[in-house]
C-alpha atoms as a PDB file:
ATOM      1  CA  UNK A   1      31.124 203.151  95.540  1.00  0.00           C
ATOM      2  CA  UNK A   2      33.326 203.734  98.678  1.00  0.00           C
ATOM      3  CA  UNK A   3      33.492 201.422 101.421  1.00  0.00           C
ATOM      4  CA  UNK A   4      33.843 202.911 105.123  1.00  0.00           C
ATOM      5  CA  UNK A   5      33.901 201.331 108.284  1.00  0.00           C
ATOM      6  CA  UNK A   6      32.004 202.438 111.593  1.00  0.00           C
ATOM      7  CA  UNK A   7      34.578 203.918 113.461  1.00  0.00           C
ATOM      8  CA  UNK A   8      35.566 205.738 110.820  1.00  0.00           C
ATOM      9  CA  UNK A   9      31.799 206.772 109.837  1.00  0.00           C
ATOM     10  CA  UNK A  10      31.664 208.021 113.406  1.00  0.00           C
ATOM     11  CA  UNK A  11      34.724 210.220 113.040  1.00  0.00           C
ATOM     12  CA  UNK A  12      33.894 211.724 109.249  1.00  0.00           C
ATOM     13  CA  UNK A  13      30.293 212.129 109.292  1.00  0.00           C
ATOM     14  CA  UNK A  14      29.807 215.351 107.650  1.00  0.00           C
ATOM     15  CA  UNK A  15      32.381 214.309 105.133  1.00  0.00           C
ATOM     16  CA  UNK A  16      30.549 211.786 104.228  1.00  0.00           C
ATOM     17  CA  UNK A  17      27.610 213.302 103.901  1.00  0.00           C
ATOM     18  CA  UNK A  18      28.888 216.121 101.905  1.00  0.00           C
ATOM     19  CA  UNK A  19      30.094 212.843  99.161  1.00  0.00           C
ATOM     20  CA  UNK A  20      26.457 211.042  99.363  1.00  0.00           C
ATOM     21  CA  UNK A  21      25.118 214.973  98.748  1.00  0.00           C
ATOM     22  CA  UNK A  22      27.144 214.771  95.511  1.00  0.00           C
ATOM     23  CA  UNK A  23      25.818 211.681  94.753  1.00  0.00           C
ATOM     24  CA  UNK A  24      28.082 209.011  95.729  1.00  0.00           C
ATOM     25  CA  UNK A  25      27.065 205.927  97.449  1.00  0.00           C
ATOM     26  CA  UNK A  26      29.035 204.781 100.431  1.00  0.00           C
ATOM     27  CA  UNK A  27      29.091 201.294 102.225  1.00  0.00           C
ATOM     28  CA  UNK A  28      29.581 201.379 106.149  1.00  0.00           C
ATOM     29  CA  UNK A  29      30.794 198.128 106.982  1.00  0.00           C
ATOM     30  CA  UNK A  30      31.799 196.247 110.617  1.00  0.00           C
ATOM     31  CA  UNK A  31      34.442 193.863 110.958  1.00  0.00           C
ATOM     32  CA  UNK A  32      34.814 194.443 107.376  1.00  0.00           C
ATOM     33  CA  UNK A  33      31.178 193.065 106.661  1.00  0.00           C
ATOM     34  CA  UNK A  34      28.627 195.496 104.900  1.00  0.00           C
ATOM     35  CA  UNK A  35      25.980 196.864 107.384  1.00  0.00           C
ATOM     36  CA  UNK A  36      24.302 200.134 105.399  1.00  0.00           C
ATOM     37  CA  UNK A  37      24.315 202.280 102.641  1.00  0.00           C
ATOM     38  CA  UNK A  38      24.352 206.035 103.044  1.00  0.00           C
ATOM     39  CA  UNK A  39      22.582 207.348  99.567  1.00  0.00           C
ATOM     40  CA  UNK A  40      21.411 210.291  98.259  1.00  0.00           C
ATOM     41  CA  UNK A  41      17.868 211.018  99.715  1.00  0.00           C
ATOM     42  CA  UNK A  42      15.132 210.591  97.080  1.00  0.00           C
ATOM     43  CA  UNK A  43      12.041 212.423  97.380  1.00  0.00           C
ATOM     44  CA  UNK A  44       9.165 209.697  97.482  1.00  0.00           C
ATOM     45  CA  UNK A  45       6.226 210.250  95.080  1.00  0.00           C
ATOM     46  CA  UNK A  46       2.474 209.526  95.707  1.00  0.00           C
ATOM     47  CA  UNK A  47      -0.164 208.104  93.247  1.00  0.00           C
ATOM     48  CA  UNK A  48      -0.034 209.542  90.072  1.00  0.00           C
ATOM     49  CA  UNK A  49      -3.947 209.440  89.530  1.00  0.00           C
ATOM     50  CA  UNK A  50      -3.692 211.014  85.762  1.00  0.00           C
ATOM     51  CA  UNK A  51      -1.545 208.387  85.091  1.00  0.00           C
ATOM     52  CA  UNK A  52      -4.191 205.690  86.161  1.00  0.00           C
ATOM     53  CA  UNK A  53      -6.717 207.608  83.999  1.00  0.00           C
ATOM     54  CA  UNK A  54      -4.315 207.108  80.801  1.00  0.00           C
ATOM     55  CA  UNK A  55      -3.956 203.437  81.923  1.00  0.00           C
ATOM     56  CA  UNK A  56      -7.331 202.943  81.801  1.00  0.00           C
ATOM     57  CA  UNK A  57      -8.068 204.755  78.864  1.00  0.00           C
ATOM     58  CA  UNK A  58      -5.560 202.963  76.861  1.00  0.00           C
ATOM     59  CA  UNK A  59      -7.063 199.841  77.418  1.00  0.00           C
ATOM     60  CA  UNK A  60     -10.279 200.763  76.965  1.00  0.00           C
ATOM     61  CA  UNK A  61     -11.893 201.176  80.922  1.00  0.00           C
ATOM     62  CA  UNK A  62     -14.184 204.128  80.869  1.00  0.00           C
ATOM     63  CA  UNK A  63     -15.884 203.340  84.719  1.00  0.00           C
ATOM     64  CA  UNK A  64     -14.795 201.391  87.573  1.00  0.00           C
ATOM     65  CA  UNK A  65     -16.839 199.731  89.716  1.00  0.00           C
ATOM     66  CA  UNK A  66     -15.833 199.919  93.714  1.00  0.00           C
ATOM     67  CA  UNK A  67     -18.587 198.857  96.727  1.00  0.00           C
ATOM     68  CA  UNK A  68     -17.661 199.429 100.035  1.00  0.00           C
ATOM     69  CA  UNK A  69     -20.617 197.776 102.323  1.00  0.00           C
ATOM     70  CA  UNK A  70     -21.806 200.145 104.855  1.00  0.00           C
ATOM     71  CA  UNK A  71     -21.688 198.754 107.295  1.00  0.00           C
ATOM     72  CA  UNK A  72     -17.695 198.572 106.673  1.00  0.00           C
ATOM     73  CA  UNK A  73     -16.901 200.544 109.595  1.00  0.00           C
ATOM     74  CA  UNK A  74     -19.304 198.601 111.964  1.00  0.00           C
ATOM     75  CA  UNK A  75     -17.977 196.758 115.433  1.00  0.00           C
ATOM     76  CA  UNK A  76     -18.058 193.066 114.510  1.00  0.00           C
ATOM     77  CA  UNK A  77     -20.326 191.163 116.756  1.00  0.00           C
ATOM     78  CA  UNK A  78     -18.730 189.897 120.403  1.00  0.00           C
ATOM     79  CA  UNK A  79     -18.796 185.804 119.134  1.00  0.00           C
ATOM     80  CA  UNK A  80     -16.864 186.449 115.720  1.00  0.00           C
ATOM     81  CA  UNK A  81     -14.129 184.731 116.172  1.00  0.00           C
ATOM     82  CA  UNK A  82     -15.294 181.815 118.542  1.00  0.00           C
ATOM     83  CA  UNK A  83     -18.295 181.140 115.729  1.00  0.00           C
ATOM     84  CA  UNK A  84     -18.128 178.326 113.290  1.00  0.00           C
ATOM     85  CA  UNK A  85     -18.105 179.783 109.708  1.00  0.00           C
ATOM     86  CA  UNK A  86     -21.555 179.628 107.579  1.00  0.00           C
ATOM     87  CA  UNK A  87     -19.969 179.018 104.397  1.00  0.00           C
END
């Protein structure tokens, strides 16, 4: 891991870059005090719904049971927040 400062961040940015392309990690730091990381860029993955289905499989799940009311969606009345609770 390489530590930089700002200033020279600033002046050696595509340098840089080209190093956290290869891989390495590099710590900006001001006044000699860590601020950021520059790392490689990591492609973020969504929901791996097969995976789930294994999960559940595994341990023996075959259904799930989800309600959403239907009225879900609906504009909650104008006194909501200024009514006393019923529960």
């Amino acid at each position: 891991m390489k530590t930089v400062s700002i200033r020279d961040a600033k002046n050696r940015l595509t340098e840089l870059a080209r190093e956290v392309e290869n891989g390495e990690t590099i710590v900006i730091t001001r006044n000699g005090r860590p601020i950021l990381d520059l790392v490689p860029h990591q492609k973020r993955g969504g929901i791996d719904l097969k995976a789930g289905e294994a999960y559940l499989k595994a341990h023996g799940i075959d259904r799930t049971e989800g309600l959403i009311a239907d009225d879900f969606d609906d504009q909650l009345p104008e006194d909501f927040l200024i009514r006393p609770s019923s529960y």
